[in-house]
PDB file of N, CA and C in Angstrom:
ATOM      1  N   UNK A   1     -33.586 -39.758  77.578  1.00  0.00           N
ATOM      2  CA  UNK A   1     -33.763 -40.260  78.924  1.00  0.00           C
ATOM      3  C   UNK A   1     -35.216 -40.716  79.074  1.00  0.00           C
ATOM      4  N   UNK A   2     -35.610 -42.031  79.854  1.00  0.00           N
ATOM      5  CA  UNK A   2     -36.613 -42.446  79.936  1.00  0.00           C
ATOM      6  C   UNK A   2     -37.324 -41.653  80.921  1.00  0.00           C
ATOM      7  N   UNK A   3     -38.653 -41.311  81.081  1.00  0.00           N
ATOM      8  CA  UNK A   3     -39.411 -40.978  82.013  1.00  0.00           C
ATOM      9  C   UNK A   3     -39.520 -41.822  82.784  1.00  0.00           C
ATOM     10  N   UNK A   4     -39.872 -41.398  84.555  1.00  0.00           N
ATOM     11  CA  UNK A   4     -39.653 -42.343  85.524  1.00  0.00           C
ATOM     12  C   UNK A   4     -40.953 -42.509  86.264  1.00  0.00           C
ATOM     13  N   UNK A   5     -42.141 -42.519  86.307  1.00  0.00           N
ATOM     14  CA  UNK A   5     -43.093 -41.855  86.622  1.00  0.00           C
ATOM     15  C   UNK A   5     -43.881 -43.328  87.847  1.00  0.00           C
ATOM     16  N   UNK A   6     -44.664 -43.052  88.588  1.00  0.00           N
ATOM     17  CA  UNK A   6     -45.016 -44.376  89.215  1.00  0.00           C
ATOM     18  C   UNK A   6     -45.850 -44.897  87.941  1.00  0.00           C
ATOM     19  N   UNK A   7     -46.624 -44.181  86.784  1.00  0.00           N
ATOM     20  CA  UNK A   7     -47.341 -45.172  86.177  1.00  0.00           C
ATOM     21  C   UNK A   7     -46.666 -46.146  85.123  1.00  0.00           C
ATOM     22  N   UNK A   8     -45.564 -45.606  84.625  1.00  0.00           N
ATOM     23  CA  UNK A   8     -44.720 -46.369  83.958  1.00  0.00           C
ATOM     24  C   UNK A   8     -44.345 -47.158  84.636  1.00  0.00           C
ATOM     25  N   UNK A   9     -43.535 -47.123  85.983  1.00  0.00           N
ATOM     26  CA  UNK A   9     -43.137 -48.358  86.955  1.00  0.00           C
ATOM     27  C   UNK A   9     -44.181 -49.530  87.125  1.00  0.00           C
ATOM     28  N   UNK A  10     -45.306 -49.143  87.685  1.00  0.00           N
ATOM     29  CA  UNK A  10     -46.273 -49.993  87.138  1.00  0.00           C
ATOM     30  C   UNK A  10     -46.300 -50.786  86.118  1.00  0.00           C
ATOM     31  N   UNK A  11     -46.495 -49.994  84.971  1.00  0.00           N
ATOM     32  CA  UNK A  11     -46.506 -50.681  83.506  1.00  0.00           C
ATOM     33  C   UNK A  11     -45.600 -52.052  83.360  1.00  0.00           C
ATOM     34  N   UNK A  12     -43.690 -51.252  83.680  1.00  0.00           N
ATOM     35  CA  UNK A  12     -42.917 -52.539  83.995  1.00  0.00           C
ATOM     36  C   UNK A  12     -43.029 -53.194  84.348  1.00  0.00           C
ATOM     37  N   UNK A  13     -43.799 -53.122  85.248  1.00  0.00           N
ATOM     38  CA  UNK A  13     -43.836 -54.491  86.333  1.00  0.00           C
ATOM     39  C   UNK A  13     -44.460 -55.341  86.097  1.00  0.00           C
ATOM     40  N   UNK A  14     -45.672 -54.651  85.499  1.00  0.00           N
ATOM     41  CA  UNK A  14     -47.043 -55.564  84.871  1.00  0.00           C
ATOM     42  C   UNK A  14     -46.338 -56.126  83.790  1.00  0.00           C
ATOM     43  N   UNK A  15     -45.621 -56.010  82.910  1.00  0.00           N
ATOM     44  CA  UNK A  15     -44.871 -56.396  81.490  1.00  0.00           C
ATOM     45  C   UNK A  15     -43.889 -57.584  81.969  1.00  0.00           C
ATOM     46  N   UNK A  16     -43.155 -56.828  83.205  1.00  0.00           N
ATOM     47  CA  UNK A  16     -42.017 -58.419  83.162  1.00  0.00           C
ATOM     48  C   UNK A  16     -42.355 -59.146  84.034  1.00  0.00           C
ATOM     49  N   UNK A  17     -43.711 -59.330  85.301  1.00  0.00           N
ATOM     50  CA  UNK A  17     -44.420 -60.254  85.755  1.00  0.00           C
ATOM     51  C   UNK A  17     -45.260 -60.985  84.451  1.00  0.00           C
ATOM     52  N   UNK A  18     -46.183 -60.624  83.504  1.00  0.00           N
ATOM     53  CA  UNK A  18     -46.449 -61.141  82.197  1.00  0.00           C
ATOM     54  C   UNK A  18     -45.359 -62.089  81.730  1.00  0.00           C
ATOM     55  N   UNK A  19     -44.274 -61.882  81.508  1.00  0.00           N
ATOM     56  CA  UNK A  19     -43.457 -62.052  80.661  1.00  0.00           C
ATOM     57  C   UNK A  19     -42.392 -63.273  81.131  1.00  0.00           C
ATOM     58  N   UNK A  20     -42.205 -63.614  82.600  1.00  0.00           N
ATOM     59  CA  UNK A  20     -41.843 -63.806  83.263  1.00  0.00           C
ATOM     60  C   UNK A  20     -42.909 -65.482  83.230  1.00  0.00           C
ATOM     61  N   UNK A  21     -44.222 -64.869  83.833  1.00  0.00           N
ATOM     62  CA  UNK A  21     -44.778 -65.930  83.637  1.00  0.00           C
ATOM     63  C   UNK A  21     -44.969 -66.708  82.140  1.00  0.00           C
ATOM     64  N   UNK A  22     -45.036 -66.429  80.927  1.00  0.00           N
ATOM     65  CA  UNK A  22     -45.203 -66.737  80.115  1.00  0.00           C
ATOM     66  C   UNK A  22     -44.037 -67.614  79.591  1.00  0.00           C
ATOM     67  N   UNK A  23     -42.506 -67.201  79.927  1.00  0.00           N
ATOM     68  CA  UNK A  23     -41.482 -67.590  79.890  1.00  0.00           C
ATOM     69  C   UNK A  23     -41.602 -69.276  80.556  1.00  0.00           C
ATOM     70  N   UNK A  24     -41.990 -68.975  81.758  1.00  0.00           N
ATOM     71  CA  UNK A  24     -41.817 -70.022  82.743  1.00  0.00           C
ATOM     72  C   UNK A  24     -42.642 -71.190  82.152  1.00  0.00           C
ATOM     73  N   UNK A  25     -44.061 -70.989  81.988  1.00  0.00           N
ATOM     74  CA  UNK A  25     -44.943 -71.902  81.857  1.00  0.00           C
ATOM     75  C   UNK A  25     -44.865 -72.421  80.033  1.00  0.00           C
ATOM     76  N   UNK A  26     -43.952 -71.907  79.533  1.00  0.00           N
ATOM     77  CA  UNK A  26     -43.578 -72.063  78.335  1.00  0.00           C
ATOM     78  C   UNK A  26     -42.628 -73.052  77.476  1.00  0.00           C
ATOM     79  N   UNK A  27     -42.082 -74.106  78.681  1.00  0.00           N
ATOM     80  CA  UNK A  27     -41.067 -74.757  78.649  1.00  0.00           C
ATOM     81  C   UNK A  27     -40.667 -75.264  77.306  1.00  0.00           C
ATOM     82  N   UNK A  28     -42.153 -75.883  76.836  1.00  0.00           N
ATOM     83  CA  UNK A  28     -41.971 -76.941  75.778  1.00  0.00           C
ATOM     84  C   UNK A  28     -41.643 -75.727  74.182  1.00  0.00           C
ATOM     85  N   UNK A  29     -41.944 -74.569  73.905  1.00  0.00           N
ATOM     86  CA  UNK A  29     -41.930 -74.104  73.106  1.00  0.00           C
ATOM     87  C   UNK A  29     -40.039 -73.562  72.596  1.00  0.00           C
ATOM     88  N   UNK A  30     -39.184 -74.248  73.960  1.00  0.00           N
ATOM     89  CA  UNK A  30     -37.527 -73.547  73.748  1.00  0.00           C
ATOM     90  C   UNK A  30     -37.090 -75.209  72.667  1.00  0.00           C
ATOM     91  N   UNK A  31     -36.109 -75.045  72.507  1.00  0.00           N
ATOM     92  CA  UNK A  31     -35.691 -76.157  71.886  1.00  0.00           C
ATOM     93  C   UNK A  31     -34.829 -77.028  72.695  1.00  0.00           C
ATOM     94  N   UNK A  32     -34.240 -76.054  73.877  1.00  0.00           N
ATOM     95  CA  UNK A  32     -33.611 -76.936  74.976  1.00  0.00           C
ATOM     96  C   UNK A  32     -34.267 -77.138  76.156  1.00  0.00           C
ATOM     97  N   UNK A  33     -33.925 -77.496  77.706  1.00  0.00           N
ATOM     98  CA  UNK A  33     -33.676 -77.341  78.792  1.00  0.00           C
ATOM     99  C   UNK A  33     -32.884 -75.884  78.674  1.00  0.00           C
ATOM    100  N   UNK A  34     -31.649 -75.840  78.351  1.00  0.00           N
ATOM    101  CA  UNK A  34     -31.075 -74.982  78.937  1.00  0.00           C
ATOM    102  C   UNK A  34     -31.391 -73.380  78.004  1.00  0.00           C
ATOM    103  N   UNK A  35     -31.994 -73.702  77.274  1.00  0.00           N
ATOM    104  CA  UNK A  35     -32.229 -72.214  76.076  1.00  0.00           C
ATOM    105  C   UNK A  35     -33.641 -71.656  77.486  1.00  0.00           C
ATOM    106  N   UNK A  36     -34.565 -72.991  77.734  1.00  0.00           N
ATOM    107  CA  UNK A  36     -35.565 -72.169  78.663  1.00  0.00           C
ATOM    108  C   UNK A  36     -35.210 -71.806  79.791  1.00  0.00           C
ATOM    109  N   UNK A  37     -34.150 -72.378  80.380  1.00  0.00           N
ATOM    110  CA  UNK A  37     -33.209 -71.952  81.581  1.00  0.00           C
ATOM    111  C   UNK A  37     -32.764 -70.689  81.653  1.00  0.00           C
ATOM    112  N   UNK A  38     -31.924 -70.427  80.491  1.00  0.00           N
ATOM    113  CA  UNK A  38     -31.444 -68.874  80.454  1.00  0.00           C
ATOM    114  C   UNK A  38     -32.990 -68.082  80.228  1.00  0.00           C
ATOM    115  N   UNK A  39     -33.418 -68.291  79.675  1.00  0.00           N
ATOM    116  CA  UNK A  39     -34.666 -67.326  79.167  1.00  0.00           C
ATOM    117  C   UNK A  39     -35.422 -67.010  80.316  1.00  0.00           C
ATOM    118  N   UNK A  40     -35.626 -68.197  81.288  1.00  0.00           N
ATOM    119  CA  UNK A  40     -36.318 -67.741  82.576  1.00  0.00           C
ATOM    120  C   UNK A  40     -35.763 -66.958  83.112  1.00  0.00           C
ATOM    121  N   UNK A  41     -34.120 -67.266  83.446  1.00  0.00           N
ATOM    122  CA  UNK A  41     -33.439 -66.695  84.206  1.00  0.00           C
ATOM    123  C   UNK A  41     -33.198 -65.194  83.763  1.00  0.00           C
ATOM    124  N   UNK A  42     -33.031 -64.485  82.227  1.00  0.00           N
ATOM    125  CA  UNK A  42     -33.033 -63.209  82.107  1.00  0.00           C
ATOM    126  C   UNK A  42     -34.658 -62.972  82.453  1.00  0.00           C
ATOM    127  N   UNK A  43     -35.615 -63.606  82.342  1.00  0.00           N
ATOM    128  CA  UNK A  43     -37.118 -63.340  82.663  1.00  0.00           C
ATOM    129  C   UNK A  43     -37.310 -62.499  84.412  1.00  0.00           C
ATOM    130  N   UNK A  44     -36.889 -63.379  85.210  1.00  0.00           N
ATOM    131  CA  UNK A  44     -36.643 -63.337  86.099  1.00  0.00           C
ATOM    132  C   UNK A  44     -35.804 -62.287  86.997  1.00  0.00           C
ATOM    133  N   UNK A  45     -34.441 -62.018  86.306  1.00  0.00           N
ATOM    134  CA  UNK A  45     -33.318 -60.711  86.952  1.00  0.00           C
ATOM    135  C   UNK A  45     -34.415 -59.383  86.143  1.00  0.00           C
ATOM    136  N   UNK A  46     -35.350 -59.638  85.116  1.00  0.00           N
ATOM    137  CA  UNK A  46     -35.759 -57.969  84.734  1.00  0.00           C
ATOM    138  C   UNK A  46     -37.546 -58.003  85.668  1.00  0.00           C
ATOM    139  N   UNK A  47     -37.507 -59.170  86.370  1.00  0.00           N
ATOM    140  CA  UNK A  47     -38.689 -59.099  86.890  1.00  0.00           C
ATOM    141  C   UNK A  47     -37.942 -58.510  88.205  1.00  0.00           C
ATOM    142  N   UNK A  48     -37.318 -58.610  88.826  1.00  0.00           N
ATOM    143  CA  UNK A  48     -36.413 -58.586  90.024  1.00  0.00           C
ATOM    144  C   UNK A  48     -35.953 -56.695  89.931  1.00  0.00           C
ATOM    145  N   UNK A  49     -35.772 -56.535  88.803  1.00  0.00           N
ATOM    146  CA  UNK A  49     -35.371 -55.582  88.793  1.00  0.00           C
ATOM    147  C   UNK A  49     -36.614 -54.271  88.398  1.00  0.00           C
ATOM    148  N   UNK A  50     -37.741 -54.866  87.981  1.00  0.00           N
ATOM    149  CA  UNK A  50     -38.593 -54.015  87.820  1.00  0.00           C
ATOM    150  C   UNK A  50     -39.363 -53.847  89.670  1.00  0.00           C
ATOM    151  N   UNK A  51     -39.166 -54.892  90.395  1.00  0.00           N
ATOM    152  CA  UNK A  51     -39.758 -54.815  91.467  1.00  0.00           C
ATOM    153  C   UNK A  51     -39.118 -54.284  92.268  1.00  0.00           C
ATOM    154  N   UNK A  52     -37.567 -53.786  92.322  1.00  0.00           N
ATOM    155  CA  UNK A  52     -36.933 -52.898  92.840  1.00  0.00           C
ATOM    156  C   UNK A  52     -37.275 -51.372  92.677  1.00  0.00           C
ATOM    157  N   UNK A  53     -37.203 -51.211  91.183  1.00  0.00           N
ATOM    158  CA  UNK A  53     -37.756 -49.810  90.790  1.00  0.00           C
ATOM    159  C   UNK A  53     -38.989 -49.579  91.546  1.00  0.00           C
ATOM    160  N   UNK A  54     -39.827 -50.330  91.370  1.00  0.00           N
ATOM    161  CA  UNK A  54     -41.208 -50.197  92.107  1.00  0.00           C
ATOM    162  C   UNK A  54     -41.061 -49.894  93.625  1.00  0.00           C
ATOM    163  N   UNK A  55     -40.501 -50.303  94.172  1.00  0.00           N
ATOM    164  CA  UNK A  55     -40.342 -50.148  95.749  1.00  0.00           C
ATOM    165  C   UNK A  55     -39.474 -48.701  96.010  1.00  0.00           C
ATOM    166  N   UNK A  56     -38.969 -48.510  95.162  1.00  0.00           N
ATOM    167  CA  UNK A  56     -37.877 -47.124  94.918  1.00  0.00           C
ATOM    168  C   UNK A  56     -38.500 -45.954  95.279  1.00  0.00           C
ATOM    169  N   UNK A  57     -39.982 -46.364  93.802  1.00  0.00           N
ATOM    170  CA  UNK A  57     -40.946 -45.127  93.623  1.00  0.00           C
ATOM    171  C   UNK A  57     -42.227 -45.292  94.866  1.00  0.00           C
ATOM    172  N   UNK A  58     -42.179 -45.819  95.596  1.00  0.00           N
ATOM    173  CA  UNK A  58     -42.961 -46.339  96.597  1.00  0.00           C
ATOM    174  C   UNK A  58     -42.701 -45.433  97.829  1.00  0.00           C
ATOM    175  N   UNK A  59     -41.288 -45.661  98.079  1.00  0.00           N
ATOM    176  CA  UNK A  59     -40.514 -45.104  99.164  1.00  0.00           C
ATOM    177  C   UNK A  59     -40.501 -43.247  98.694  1.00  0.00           C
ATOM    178  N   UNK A  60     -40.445 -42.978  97.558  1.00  0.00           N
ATOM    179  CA  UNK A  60     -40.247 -42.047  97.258  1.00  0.00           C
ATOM    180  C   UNK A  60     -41.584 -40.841  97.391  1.00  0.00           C
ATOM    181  N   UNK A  61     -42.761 -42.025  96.632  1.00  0.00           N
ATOM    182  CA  UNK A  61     -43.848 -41.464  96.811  1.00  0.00           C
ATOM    183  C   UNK A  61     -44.425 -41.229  98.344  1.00  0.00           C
ATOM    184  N   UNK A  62     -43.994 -42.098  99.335  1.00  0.00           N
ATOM    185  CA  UNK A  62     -44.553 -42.101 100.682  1.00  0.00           C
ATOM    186  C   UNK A  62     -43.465 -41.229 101.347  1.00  0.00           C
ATOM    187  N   UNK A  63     -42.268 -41.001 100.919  1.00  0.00           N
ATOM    188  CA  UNK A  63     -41.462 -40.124 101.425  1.00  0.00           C
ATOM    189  C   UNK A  63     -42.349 -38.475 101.106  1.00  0.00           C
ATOM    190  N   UNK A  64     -42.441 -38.202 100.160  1.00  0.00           N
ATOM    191  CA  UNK A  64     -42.692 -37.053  99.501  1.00  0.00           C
ATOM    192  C   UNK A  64     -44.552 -36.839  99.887  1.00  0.00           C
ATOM    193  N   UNK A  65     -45.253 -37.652 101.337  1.00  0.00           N
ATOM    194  CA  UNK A  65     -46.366 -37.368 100.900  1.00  0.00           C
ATOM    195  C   UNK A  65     -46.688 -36.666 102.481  1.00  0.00           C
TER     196      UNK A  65
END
């Protein structure tokens, strides 16, 4: 089981905002349109989803303070 910790959430976030952008501004390096399409687009649902976690541990931490 992964540890859930706010600094790891962090970490994610910082990794698939990175990653996300790098994806995006990366166009010319896919071989398609649509290969950089999907690639943004999984870029994007784990950026989406790391910024959920983040707000999770947010609520949690301000709940618990």
């Amino acid at each position: 089981m992964t540890e859930t910790t706010p600094q790891s959430v962090t970490a994610e976030l910082e990794r698939a905002r990175d990653d996300y952008l790098a994806v995006s501004r990366g166009a010319h390096l896919y071989a398609s349109p649509g290969d950089h399409e999907e690639a943004e687009r999984r870029a994007w649902e784990r950026l989406e989803l790391a910024l959920a976690a983040a707000h999770r541990v947010e609520q949690q931490t301000a709940g618990s303070a």
